[in-house]
Protein backbone atom coordinates (compact mmCIF):
# COMPACT_ATOMS: atom_id res chain seq x y z
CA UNK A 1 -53.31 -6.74 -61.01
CA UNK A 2 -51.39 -3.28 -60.50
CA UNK A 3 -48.24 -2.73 -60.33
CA UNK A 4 -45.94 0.04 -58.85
CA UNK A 5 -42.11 0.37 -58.55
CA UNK A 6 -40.86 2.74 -56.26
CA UNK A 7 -37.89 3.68 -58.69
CA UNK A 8 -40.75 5.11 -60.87
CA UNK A 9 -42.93 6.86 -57.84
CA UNK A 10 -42.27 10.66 -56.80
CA UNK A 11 -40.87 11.24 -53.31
CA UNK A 12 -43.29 13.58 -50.72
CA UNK A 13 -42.92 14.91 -47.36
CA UNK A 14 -45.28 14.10 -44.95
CA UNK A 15 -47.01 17.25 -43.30
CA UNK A 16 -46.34 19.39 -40.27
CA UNK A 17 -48.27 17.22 -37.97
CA UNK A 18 -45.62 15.58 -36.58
CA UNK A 19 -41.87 16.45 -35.88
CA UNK A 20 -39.19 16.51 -38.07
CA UNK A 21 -38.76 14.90 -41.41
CA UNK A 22 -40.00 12.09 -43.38
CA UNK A 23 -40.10 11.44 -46.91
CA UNK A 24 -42.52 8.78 -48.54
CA UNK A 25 -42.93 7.12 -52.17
CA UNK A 26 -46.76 6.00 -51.79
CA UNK A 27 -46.82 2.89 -54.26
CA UNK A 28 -50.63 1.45 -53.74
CA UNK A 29 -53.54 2.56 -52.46
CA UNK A 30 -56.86 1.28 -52.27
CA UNK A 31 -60.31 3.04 -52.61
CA UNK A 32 -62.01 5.72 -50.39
CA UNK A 33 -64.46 4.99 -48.35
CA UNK A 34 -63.90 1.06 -48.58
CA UNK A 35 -63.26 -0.93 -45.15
CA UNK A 36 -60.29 -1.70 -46.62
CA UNK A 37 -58.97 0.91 -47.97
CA UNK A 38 -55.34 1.34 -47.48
CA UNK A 39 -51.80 3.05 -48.66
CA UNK A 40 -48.52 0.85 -49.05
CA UNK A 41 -45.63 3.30 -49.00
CA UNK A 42 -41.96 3.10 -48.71
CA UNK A 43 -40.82 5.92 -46.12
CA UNK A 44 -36.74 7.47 -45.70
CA UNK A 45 -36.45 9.49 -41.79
CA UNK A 46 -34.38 12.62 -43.39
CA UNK A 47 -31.96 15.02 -41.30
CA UNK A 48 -32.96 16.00 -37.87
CA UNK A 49 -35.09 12.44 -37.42
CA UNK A 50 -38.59 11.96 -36.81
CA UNK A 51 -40.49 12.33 -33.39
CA UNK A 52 -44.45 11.52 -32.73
CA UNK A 53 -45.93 11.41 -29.02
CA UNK A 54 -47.54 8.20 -27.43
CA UNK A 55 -50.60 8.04 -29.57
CA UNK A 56 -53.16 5.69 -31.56
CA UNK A 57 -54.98 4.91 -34.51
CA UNK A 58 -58.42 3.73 -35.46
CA UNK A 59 -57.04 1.58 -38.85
CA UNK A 60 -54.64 -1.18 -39.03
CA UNK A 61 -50.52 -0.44 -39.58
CA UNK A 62 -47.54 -3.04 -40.82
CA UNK A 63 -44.06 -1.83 -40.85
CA UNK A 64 -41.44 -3.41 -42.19
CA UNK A 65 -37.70 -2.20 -41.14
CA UNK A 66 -35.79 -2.00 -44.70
CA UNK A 67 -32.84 -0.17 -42.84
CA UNK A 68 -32.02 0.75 -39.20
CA UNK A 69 -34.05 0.36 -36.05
CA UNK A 70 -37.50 1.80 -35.88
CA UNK A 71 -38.11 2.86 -31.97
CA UNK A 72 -41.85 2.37 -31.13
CA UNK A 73 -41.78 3.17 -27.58
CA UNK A 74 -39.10 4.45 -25.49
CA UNK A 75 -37.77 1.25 -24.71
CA UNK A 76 -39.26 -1.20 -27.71
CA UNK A 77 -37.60 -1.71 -30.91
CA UNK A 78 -38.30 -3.23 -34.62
CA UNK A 79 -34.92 -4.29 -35.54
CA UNK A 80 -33.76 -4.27 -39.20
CA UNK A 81 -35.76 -7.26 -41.36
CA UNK A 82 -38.32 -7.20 -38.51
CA UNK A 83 -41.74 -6.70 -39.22
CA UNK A 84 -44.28 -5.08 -36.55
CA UNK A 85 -47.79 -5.17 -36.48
CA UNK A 86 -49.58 -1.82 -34.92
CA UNK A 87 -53.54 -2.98 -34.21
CA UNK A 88 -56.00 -0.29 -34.20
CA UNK A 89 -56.74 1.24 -31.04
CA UNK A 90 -53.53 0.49 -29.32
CA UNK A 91 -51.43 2.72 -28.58
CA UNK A 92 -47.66 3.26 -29.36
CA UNK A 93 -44.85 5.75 -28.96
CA UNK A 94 -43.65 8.14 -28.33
CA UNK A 95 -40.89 7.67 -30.87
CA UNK A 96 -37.47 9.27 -31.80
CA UNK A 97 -36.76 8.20 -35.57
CA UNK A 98 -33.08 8.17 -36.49
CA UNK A 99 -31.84 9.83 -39.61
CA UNK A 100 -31.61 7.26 -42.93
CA UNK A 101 -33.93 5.08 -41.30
CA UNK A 102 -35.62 3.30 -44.31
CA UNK A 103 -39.22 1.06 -44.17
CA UNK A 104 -42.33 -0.48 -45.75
CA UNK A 105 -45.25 0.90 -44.47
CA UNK A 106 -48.70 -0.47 -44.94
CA UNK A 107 -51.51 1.47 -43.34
CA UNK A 108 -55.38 0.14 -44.07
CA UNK A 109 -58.96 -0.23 -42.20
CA UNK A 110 -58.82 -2.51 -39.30
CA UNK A 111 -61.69 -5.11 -38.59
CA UNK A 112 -63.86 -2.74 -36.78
CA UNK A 113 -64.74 -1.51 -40.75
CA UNK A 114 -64.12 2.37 -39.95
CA UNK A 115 -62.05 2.27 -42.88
CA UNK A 116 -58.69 4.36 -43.69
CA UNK A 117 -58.28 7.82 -44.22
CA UNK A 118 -56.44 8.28 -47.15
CA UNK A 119 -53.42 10.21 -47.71
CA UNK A 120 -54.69 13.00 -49.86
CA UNK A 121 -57.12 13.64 -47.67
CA UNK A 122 -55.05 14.20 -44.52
CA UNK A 123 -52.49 15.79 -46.76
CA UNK A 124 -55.16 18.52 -47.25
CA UNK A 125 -56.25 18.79 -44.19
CA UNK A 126 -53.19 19.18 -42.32
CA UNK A 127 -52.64 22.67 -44.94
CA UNK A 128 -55.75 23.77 -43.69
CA UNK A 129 -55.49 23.20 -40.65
CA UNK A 130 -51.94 25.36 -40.48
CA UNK A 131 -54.70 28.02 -41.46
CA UNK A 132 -55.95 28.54 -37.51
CA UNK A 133 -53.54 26.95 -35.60
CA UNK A 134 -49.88 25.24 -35.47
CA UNK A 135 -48.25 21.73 -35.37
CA UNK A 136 -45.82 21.42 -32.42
CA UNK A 137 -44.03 18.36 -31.15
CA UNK A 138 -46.81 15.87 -32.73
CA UNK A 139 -49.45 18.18 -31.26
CA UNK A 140 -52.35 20.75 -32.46
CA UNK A 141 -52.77 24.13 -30.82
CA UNK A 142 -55.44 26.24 -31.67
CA UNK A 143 -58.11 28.79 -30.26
CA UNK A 144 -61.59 27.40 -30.20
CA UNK A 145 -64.77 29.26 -30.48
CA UNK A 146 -65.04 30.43 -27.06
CA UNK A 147 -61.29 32.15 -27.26
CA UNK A 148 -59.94 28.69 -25.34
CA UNK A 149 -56.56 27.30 -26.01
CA UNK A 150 -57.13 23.68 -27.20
CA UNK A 151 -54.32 21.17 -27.42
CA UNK A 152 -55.48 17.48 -29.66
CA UNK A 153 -53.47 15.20 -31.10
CA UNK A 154 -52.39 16.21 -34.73
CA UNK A 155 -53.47 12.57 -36.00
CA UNK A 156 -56.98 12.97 -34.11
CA UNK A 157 -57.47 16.65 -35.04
CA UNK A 158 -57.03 16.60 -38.96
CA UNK A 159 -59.34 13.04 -38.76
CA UNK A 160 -62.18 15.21 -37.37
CA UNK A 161 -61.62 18.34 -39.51
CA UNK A 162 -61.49 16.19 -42.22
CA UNK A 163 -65.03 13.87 -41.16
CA UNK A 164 -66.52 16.51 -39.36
CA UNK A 165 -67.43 13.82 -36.50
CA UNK A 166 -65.25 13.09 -33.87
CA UNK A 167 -62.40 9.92 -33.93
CA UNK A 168 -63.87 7.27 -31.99
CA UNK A 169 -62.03 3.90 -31.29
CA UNK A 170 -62.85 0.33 -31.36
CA UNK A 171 -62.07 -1.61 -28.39
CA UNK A 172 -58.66 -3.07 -28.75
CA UNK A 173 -58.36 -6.74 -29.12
CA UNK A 174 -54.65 -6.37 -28.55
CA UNK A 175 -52.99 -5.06 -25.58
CA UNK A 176 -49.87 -3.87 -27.81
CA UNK A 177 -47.54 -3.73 -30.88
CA UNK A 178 -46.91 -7.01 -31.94
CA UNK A 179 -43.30 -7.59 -33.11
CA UNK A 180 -42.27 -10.27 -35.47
CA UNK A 181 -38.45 -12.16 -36.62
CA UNK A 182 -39.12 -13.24 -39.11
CA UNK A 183 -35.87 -15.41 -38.96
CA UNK A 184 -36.95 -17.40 -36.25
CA UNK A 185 -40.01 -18.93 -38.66
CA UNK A 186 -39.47 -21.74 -41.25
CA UNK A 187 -41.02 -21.96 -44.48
CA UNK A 188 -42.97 -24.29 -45.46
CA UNK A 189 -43.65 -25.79 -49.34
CA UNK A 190 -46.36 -24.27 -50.74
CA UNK A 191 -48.81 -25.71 -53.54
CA UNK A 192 -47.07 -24.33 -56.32
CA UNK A 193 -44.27 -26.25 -57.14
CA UNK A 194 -40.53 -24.46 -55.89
CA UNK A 195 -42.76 -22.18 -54.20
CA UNK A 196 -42.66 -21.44 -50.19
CA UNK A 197 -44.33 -19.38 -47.81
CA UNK A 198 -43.46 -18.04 -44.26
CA UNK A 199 -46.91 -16.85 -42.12
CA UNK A 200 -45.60 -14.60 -39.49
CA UNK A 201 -49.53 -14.03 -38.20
CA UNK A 202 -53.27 -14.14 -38.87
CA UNK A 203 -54.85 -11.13 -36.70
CA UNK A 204 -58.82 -10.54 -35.74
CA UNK A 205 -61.64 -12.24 -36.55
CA UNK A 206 -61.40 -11.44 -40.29
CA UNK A 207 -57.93 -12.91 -40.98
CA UNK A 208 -55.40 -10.24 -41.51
CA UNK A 209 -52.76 -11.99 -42.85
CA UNK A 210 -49.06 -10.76 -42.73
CA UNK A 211 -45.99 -13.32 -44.27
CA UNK A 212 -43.61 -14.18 -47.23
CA UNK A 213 -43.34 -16.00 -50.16
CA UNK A 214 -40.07 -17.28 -51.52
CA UNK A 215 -39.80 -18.53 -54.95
CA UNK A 216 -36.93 -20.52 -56.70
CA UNK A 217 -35.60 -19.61 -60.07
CA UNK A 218 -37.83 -20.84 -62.62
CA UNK A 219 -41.15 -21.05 -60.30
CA UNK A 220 -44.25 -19.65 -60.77
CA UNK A 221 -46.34 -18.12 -57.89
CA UNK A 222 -50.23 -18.08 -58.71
CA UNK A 223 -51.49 -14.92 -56.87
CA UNK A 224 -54.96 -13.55 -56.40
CA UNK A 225 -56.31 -16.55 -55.08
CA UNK A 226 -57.55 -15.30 -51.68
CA UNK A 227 -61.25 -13.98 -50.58
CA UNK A 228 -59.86 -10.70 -49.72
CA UNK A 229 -57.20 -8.17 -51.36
CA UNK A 230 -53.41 -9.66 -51.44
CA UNK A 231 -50.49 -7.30 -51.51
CA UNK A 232 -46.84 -8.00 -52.30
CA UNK A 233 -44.01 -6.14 -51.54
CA UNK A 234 -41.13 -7.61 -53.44
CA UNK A 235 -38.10 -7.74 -51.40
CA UNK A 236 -35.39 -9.46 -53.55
CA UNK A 237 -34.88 -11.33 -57.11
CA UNK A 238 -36.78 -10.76 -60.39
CA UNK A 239 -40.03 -11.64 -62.14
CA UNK A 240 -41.81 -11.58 -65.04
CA UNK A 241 -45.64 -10.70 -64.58
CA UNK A 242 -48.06 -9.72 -67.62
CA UNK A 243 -44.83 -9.71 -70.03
CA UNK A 244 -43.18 -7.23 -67.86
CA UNK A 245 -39.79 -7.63 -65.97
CA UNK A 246 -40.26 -6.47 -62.33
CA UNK A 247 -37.64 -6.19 -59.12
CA UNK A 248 -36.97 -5.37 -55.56
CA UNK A 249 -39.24 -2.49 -54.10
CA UNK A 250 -41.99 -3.38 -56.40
CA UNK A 251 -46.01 -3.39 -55.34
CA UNK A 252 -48.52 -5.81 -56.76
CA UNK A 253 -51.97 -5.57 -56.01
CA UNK A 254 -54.43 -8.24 -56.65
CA UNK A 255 -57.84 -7.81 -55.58
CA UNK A 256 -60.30 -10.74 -53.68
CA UNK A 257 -60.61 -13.68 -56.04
CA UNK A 258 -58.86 -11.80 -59.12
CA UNK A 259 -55.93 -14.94 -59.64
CA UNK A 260 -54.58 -17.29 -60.14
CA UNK A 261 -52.24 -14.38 -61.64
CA UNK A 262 -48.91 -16.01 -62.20
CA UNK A 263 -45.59 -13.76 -60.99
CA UNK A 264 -42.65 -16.28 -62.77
CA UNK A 265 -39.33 -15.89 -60.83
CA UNK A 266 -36.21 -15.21 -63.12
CA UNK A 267 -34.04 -15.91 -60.07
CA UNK A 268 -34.47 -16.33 -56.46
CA UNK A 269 -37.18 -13.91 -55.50
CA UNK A 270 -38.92 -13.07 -52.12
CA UNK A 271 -41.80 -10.69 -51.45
CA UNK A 272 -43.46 -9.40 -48.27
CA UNK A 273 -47.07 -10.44 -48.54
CA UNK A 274 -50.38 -9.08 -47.03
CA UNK A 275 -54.00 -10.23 -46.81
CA UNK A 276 -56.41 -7.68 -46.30
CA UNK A 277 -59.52 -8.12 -43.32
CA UNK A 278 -62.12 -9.98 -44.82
CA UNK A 279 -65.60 -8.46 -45.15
């Protein structure tokens, strides 16, 4: 099991590549160069918003709407408490992110296995690629070899400066963003006694799994009991895991088949829970 709290976790900006401002505290990540590697971050739109063109991704996003209304097309919203899954290879956008606009982000290799660029490494790359050309509007200009002006996709370009090859996508098995209430779903006892669970959606052939657990005071949720990683984002309440005291905006990672790890609710306690693509 690790553990991350995002009271303990530094705040940084993300990069030119896109438009405006937007802060992140990255609480897990996986490992490089793993199908599923992946980044769970908490991110905070600061003043002036936050603006990206239509574009897409060849890994797997979840986001979460702590506070506000995340915009991911002109006319499509995730309201507040919603949760949205963004498959790779579809595309989404353009968006226009309103100031104080607060969510869970989890961004990890989709079932095609290409895997997850991490943050460092795009961090990096985006410096170096201010080096020979500029960020505008969610775009890369630069000069190629042959004295041409280029325009790319600031995602796509610092993918292939940082690979060397060029960004190729799956095919999509979805035709767009999925958006989930999760309001609208029941939950349903669990196996663990005063334990519950609320499956918004298994995605792809190797079970992406996106839901919640709720716990009652005094209950004990046995984690780490699935084939494939299991991340929790803990939303309200407090527990006690490995004689530690933990609450909201807490990460727990448990990797495939590390449980049963027990989490032991103090009070009423809810986390946001994902299953990673099984390989």
């Amino acid at each position: 099991m690790r553990v991350s709290k995002a009271a303990d976790t530094d705040i940084e900006a993300v990069g030119s590549m896109r438009e405006g401002v937007l802060d992140q505290k990255h609480l897990l990540f996986g490992e490089d160069g793993s199908p599923n590697n992946y980044d769970l971050n908490m991110g905070h739109t600061g003043g002036g918003g936050w603006r990206t063109p239509r574009h897409r991704h060849n890994f797997d996003q979840v986001r979460y709407v702590i506070k506000g209304r995340l915009p991911y097309s002109e006319e499509d919203f995730l309201e507040e408490g919603w949760v949205g899954y963004f498959p790779e290879s579809v595309h989404y956008g353009p968006q226009e992110r309103a100031e104080g606009l607060r969510t869970l982000v989890l961004q990890s290799g989709g079932a095609s296995g290409q895997g997850y660029l991490s943050v460092a490494q795009r961090e990096a790359t985006n410096a170096d690629l201010e080096k020979t050309g500029e960020f505008k509007k969610g775009m890369y200009h630069y000069t190629d070899a042959n004295g041409a002006e280029k325009v790319v996709d600031g995602s796509q370009a610092i993918f292939e400066h940082a690979t060397g090859g060029k960004l190729e996508f799956a095919t999509p098995r979805y035709e767009d963003v999925i958006a989930m209430n999760p309001d609208a779903y029941d939950w349903l006892p669990s196996a663990d006694q005063g334990v519950a669970e609320k499956w918004l959606g298994t995605f792809t052939e190797r079970n992406f799994r996106i839901g919640f657990v709720r716990l009652d005071a005094g209950a004990v949720y046995q984690a780490g009991q699935f084939p494939s990683i299991e991340i929790l984002f803990q939303t309200k309440g407090q527990v006690t895991a490995g004689g530690e005291k933990y609450g909201p905006e807490t990460g727990y990672e448990f990797l495939a088949n590390e449980g049963p790890v027990p989490l032991e609710a103090i009070e009423p306690t809810e986390f946001l829970r994902f299953v990673l693509h099984t390989f």
